[in-house]
N, C-alpha and C. Protein backbone atom coordinates (compact mmCIF):
# COMPACT_ATOMS: atom_id res chain seq x y z
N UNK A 1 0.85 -1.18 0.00
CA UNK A 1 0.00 0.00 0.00
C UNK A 1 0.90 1.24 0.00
N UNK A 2 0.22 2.28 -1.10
CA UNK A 2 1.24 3.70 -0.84
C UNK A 2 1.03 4.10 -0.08
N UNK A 3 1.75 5.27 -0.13
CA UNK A 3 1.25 6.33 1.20
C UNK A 3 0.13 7.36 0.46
N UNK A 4 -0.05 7.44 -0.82
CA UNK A 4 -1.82 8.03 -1.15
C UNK A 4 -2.58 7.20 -1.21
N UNK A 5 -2.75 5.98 -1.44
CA UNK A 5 -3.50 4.84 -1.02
C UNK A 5 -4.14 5.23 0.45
N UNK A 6 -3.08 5.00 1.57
CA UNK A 6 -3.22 5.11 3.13
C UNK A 6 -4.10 6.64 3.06
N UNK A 7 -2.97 7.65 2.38
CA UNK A 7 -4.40 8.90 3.11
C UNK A 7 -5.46 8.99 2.40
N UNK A 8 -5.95 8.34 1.36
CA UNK A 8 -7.10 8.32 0.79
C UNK A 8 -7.96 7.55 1.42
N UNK A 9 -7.46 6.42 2.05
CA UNK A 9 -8.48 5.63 3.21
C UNK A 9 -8.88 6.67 4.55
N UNK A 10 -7.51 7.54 4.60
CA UNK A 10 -8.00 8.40 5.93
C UNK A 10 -8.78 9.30 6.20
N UNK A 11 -8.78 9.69 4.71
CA UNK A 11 -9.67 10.82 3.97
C UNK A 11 -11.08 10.52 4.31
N UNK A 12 -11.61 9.28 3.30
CA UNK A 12 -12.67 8.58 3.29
C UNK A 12 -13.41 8.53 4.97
N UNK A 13 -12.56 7.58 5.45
CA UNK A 13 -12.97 7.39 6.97
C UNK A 13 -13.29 8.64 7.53
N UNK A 14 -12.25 9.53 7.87
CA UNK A 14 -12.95 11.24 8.21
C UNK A 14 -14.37 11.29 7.68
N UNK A 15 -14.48 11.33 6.36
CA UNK A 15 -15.81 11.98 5.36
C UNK A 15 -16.87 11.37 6.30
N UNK A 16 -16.63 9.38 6.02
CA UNK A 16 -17.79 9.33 7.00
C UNK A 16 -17.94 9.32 8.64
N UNK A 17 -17.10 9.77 9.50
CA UNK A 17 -16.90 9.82 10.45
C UNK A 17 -17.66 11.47 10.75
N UNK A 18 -17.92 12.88 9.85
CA UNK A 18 -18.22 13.72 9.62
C UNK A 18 -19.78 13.60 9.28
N UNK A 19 -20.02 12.73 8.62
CA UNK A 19 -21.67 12.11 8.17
C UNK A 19 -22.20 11.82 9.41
N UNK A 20 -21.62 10.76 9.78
CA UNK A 20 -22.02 9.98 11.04
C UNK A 20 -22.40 11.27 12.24
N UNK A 21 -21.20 12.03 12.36
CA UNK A 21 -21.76 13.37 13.33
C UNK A 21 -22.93 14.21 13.11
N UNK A 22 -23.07 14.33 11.73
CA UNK A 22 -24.20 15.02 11.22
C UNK A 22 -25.42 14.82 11.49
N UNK A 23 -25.56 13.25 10.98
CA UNK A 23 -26.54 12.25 11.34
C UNK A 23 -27.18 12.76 12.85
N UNK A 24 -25.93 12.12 13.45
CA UNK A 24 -26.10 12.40 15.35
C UNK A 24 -26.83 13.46 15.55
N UNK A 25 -26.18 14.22 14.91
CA UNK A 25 -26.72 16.13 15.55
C UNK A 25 -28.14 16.17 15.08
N UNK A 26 -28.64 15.91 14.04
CA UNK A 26 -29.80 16.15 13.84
C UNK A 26 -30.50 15.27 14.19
N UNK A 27 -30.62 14.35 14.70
CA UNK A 27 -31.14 13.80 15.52
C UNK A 27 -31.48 13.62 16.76
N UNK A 28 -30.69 14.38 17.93
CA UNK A 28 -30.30 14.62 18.72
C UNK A 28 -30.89 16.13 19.14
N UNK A 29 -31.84 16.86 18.65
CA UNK A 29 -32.12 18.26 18.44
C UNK A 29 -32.36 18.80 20.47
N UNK A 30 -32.43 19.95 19.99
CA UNK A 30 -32.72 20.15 21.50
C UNK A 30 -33.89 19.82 22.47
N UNK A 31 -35.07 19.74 21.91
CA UNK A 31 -35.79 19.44 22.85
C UNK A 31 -36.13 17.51 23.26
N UNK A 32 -35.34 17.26 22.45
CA UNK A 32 -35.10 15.52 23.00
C UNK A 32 -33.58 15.71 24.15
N UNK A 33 -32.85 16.63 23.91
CA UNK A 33 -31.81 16.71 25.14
C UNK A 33 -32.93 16.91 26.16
N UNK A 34 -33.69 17.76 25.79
CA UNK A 34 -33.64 18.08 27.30
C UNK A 34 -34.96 17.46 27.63
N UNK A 35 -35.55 16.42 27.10
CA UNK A 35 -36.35 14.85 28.22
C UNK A 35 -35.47 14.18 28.39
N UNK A 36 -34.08 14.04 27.60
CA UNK A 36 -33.06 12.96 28.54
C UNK A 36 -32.62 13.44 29.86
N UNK A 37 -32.06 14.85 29.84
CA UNK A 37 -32.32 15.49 31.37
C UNK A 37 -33.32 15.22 32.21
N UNK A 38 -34.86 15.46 32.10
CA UNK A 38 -35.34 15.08 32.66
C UNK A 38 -35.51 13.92 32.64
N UNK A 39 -35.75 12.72 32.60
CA UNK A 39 -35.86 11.50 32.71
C UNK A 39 -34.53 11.34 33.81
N UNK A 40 -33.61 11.74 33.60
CA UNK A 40 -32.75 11.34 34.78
C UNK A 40 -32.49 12.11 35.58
N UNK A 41 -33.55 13.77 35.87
CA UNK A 41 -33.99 14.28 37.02
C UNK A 41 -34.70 13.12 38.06
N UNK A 42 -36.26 12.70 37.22
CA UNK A 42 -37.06 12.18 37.31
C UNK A 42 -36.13 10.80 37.96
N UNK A 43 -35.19 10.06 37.98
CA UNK A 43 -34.47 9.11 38.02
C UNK A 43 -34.24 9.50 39.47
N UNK A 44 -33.63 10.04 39.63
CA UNK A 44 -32.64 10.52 40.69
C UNK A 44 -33.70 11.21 41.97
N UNK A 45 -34.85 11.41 41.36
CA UNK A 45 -35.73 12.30 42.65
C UNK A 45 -36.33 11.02 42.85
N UNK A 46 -36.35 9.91 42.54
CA UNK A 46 -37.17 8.72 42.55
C UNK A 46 -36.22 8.04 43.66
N UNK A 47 -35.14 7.56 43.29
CA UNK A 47 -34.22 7.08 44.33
C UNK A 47 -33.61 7.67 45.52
N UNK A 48 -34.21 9.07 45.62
CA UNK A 48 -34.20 9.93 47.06
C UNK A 48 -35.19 9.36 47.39
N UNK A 49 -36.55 9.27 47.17
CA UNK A 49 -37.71 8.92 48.03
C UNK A 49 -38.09 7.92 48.13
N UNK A 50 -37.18 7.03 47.53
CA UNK A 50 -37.25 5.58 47.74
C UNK A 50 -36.09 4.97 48.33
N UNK A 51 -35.35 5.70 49.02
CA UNK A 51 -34.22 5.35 49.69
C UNK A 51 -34.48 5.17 51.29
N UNK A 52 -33.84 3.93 52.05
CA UNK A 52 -34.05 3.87 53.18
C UNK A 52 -33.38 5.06 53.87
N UNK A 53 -34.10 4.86 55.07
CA UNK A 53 -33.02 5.41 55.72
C UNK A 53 -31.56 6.02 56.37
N UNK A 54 -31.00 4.66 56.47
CA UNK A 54 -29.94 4.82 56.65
C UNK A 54 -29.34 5.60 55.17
N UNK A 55 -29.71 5.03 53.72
CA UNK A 55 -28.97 5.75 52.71
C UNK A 55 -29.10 7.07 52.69
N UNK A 56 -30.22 7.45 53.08
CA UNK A 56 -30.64 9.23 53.40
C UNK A 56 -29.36 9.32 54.42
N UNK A 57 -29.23 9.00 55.24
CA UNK A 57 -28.25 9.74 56.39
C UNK A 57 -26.52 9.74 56.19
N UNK A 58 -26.59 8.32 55.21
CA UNK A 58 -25.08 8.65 54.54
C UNK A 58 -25.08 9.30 53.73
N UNK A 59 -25.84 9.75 52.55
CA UNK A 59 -25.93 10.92 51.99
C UNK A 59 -26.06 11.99 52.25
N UNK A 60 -26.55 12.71 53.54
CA UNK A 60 -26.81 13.72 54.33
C UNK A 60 -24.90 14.12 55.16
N UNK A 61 -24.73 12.69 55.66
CA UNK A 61 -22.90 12.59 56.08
C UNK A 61 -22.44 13.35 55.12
N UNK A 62 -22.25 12.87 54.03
CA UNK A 62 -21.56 13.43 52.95
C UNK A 62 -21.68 14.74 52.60
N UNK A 63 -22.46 15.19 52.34
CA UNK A 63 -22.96 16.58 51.33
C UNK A 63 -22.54 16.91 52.67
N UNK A 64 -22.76 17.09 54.12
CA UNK A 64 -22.49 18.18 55.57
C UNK A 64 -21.16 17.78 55.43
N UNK A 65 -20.47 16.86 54.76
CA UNK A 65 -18.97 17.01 55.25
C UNK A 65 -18.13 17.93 54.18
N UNK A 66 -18.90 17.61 52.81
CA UNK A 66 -18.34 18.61 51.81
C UNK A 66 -18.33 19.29 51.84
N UNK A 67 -19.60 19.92 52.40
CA UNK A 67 -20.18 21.33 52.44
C UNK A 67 -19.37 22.52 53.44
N UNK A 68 -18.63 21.53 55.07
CA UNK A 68 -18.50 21.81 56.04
C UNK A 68 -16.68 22.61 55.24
N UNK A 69 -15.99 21.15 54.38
CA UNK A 69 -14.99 21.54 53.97
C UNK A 69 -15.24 22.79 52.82
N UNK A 70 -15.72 22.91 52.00
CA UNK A 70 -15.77 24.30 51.27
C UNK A 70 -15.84 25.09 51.87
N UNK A 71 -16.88 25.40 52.83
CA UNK A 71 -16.96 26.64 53.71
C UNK A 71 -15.71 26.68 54.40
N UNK A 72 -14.96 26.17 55.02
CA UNK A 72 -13.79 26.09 55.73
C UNK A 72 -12.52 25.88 54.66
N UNK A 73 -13.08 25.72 53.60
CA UNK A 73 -11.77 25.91 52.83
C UNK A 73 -10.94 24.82 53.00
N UNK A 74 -11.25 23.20 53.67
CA UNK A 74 -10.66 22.46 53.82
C UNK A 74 -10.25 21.54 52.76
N UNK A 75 -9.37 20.85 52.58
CA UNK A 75 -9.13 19.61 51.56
C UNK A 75 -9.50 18.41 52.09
N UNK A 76 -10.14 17.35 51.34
CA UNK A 76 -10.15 16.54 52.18
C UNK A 76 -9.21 15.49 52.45
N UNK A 77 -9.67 14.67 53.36
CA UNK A 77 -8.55 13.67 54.42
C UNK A 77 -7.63 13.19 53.24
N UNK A 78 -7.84 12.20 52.11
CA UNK A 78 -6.53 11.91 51.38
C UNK A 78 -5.68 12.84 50.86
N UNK A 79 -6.15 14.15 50.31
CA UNK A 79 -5.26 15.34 49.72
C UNK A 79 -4.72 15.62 51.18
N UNK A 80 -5.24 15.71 52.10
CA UNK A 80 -4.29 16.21 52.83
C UNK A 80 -3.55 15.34 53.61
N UNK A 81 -3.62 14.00 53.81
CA UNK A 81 -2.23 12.92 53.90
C UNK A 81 -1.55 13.42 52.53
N UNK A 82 -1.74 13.22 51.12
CA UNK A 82 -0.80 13.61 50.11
C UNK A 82 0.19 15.07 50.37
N UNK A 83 -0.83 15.76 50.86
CA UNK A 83 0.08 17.04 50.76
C UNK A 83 1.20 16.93 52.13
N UNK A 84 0.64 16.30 53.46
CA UNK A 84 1.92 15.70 54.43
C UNK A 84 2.96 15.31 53.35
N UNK A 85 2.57 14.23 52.77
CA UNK A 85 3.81 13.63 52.18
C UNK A 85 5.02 14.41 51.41
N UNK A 86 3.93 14.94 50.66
CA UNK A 86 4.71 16.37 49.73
C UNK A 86 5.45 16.98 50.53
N UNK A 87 5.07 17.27 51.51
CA UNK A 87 5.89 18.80 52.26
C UNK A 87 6.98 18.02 52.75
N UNK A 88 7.12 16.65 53.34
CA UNK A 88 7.85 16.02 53.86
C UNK A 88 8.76 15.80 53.06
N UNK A 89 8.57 15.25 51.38
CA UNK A 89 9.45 15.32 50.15
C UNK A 89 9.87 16.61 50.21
N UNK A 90 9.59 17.92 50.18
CA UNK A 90 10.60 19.21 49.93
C UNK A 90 10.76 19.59 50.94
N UNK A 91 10.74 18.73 52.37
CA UNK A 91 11.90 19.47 53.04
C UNK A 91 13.34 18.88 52.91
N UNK A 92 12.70 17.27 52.87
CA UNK A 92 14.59 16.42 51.96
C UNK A 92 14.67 17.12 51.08
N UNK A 93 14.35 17.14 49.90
CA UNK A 93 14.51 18.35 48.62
C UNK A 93 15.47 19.45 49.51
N UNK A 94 15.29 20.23 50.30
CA UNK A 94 15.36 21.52 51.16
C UNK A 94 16.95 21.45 51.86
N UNK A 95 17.12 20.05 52.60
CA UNK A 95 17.95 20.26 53.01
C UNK A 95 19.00 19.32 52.19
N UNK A 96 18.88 18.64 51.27
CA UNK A 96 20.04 18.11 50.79
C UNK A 96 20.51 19.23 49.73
N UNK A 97 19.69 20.34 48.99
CA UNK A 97 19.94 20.93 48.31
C UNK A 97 21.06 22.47 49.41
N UNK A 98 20.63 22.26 50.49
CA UNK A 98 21.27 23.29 51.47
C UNK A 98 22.73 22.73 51.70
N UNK A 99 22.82 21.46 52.06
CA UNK A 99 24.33 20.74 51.89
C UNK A 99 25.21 20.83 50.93
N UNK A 100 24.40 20.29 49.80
CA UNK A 100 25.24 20.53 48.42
C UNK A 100 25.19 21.74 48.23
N UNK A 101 24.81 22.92 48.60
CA UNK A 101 24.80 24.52 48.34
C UNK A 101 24.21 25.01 47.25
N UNK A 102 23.56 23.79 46.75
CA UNK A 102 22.26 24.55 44.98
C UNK A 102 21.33 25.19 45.70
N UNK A 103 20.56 25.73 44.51
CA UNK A 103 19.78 27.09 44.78
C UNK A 103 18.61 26.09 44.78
N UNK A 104 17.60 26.43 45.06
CA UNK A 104 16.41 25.60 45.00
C UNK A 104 15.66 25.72 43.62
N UNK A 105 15.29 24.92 43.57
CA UNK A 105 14.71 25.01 41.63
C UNK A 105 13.48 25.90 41.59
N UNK A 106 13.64 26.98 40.48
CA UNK A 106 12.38 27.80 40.90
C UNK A 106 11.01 27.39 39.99
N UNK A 107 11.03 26.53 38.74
CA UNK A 107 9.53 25.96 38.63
C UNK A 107 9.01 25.37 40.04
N UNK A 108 9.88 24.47 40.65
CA UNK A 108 9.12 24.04 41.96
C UNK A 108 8.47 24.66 43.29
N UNK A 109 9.12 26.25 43.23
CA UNK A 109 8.80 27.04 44.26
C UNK A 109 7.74 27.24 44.18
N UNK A 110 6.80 27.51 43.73
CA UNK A 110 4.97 26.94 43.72
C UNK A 110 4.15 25.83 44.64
N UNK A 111 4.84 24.62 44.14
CA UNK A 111 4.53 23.62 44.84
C UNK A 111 5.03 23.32 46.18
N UNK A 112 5.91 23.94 46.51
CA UNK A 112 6.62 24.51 47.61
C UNK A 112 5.80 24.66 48.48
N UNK A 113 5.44 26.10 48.46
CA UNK A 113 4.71 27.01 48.81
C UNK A 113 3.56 26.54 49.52
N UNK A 114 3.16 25.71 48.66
CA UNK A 114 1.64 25.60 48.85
C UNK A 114 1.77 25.07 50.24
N UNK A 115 2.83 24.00 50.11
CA UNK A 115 2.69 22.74 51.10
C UNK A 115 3.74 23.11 52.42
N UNK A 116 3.87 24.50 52.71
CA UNK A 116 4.44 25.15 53.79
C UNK A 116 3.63 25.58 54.70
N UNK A 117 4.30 25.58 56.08
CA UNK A 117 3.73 26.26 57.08
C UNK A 117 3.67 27.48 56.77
N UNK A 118 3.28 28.91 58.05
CA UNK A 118 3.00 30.34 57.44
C UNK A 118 4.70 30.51 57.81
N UNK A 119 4.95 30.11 59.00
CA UNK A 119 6.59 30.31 59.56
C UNK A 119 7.86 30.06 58.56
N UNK A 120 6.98 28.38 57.71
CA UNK A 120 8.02 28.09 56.49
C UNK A 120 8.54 29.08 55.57
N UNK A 121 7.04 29.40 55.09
CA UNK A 121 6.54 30.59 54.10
C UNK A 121 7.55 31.61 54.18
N UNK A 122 7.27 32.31 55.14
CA UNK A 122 8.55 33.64 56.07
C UNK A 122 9.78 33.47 55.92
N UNK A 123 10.15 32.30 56.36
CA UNK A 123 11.81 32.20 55.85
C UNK A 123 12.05 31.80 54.88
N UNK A 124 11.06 31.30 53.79
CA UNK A 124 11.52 31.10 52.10
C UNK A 124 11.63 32.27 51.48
N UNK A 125 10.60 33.24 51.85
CA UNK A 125 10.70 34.57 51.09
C UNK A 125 12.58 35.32 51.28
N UNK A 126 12.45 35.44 52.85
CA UNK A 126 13.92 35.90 53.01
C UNK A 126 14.97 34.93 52.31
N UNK A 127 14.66 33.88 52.29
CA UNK A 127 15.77 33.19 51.35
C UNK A 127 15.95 33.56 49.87
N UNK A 128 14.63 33.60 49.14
CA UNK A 128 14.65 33.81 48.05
C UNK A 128 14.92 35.21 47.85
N UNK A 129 14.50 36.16 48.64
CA UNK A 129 15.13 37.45 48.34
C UNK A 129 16.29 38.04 48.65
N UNK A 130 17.81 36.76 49.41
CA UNK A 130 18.92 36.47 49.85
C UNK A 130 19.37 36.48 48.45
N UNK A 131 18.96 35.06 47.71
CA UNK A 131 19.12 34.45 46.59
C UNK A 131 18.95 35.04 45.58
N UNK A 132 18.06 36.34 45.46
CA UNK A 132 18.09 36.98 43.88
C UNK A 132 19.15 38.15 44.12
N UNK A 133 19.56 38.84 45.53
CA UNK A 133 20.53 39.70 45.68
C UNK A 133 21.83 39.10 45.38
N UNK A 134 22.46 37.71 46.08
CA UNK A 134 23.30 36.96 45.47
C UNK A 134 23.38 36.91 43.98
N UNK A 135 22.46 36.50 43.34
CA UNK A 135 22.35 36.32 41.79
C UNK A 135 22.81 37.88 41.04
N UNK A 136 21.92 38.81 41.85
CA UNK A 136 22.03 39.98 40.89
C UNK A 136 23.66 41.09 41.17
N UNK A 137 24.58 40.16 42.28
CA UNK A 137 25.75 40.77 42.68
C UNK A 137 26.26 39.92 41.54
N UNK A 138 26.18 38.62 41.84
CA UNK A 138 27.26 37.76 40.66
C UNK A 138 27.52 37.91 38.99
N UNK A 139 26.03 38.31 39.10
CA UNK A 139 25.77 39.28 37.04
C UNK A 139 27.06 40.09 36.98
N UNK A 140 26.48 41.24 38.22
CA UNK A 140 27.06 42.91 37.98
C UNK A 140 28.87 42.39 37.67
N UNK A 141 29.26 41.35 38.84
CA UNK A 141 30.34 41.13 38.96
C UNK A 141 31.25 40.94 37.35
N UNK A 142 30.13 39.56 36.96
CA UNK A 142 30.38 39.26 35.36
C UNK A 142 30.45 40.26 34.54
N UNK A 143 29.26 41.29 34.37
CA UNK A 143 29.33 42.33 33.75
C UNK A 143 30.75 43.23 33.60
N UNK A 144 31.24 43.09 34.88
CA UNK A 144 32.25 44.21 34.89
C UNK A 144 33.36 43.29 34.38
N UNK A 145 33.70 41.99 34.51
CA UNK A 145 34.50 41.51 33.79
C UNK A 145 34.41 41.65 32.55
N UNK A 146 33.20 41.16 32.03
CA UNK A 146 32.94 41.78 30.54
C UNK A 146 32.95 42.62 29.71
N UNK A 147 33.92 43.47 29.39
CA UNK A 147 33.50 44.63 29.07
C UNK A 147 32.79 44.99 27.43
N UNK A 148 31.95 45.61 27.50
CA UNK A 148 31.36 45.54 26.13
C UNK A 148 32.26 45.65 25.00
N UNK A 149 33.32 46.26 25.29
CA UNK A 149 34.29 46.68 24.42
C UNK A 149 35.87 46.22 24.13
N UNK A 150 35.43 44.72 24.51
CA UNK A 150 36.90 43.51 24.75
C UNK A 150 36.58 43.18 23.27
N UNK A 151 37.89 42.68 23.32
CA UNK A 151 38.27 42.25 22.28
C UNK A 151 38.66 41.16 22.42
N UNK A 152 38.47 40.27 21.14
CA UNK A 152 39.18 38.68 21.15
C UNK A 152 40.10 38.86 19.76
N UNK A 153 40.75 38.04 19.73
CA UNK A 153 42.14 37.92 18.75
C UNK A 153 41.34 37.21 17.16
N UNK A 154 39.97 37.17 17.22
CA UNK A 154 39.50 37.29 16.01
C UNK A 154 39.15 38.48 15.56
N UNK A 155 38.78 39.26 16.36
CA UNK A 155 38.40 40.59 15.90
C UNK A 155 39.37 41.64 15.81
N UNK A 156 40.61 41.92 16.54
CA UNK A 156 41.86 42.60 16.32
C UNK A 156 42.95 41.91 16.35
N UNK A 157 43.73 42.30 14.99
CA UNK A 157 45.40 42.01 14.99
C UNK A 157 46.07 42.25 15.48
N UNK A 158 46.78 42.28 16.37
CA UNK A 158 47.96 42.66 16.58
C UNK A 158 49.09 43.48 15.90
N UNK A 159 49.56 43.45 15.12
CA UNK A 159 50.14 43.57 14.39
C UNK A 159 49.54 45.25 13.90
N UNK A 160 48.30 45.00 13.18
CA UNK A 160 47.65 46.83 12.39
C UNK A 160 47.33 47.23 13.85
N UNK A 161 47.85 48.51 13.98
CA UNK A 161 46.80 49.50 14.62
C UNK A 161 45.78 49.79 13.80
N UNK A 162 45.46 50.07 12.53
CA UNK A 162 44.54 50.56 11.53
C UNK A 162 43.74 49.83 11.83
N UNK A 163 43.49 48.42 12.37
CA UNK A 163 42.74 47.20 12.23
C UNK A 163 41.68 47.48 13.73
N UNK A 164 42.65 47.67 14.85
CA UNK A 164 41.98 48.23 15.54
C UNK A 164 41.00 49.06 15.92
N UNK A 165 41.21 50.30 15.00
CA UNK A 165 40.52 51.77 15.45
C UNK A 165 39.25 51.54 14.27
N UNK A 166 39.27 50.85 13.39
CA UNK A 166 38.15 50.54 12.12
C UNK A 166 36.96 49.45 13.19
N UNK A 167 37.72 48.78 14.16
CA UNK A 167 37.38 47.60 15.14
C UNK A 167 35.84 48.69 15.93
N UNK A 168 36.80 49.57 16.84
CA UNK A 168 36.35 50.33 17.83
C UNK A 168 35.28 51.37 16.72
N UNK A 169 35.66 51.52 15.96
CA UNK A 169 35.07 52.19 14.85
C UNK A 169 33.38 51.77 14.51
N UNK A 170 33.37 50.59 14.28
CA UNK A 170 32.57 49.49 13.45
C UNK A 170 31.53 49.48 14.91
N UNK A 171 31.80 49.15 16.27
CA UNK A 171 31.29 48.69 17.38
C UNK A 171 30.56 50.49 17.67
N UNK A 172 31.20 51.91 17.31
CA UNK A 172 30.40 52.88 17.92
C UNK A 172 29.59 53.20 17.15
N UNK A 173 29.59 52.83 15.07
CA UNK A 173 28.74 52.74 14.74
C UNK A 173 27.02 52.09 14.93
N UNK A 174 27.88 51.05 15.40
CA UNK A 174 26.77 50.13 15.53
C UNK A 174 25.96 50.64 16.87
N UNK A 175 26.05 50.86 17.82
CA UNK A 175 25.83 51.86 18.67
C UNK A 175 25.29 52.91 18.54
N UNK A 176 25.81 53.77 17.42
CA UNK A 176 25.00 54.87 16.98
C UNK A 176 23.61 54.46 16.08
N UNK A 177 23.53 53.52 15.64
CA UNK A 177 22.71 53.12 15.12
C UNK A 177 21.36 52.42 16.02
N UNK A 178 21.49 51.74 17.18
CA UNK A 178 20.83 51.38 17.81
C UNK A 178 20.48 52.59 19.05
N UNK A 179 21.00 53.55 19.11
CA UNK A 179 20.89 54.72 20.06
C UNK A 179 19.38 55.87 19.01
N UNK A 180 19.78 55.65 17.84
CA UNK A 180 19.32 56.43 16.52
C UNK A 180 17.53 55.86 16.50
N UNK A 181 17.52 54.57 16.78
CA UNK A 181 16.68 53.82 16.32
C UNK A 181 16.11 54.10 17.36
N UNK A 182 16.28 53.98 18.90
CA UNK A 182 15.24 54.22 19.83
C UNK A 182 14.75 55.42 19.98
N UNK A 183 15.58 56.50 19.24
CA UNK A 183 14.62 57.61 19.79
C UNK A 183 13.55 57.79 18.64
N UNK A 184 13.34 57.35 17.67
CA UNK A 184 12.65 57.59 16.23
C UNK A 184 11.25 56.65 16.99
């Protein structure tokens, strides 16, 4: 089989896979949606009032316990064994990364977060705002090693001074040109 053989079968199949939806939809119009809704209103109000007792009161458990956690903003009991676990994973995360002296990974500082105490919270901020002053000394530092206006032994000879000053030349053009451009 070619490969226009193959997409001409894929073609086909789409076309009627597109029919077939068509079909559906118009058949399917709105006011038959909405007796399938009702019919399984009608379903569901049937098996409330035909429910014993006891199923009324575990259902009543439930909805007051959900209800109790939304209003309180609570998670419930398994998310919050999971999130123990979590927090317990980034504090190893926390302190083996403090030994080895890495920075803490910052996609993860989110998930972090979440799963901290308010006290945790407090001393991550001061860390992280330790950590971007560190970062933003070590740039400046680089920066000043760098100077915009170094040279490497591909770009000047030794040998020409002429080669040089066309060098320094070429770099304030270019400069003037991008100085030119922002104010326009």
């Amino acid at each position: 089989m070619t490969s226009t053989e193959g997409n001409e079968k894929l073609i086909n199949k789409r076309e009627r896979a597109c029919i077939r939806q068509r079909l559906h939809r118009a058949n399917s119009d709105g006011p038959s949606l909405g007796a399938k809704r009702e019919k399984d209103r009608d379903r569901k109000r049937l098996t409330r009032v035909n429910a014993t007792d006891e199923e009324k009161n575990v259902v009543r458990v439930k909805t007051r316990d959900r209800v109790r956690r939304l209003r309180l903003l609570q998670t419930p009991w398994k998310k919050q064994q999971d999130r123990e676990k979590q927090r317990d994973r980034m504090r190893l995360v926390r302190i083996v990364e403090a030994e080895d002296g890495r920075q803490l990974h910052r996609d993860n500082n989110g998930v972090e977060r979440s799963c901290m105490t308010d006290e945790e919270k407090e001393s991550f901020w001061e860390e992280r705002d330790g950590e971007q002053k560190k970062l933003k000394r070590a740039n400046a530092l680089k920066n000043q090693e760098k100077s915009y206006f170094s040279s490497t032994d591909d770009d000047v000879q030794e040998s020409d001074g002429a080669s040089i000053s066309a060098c320094v030349a070429d770099k304030l053009s270019i400069l003037g040109i991008r100085s030119s451009n922002k104010l326009e």
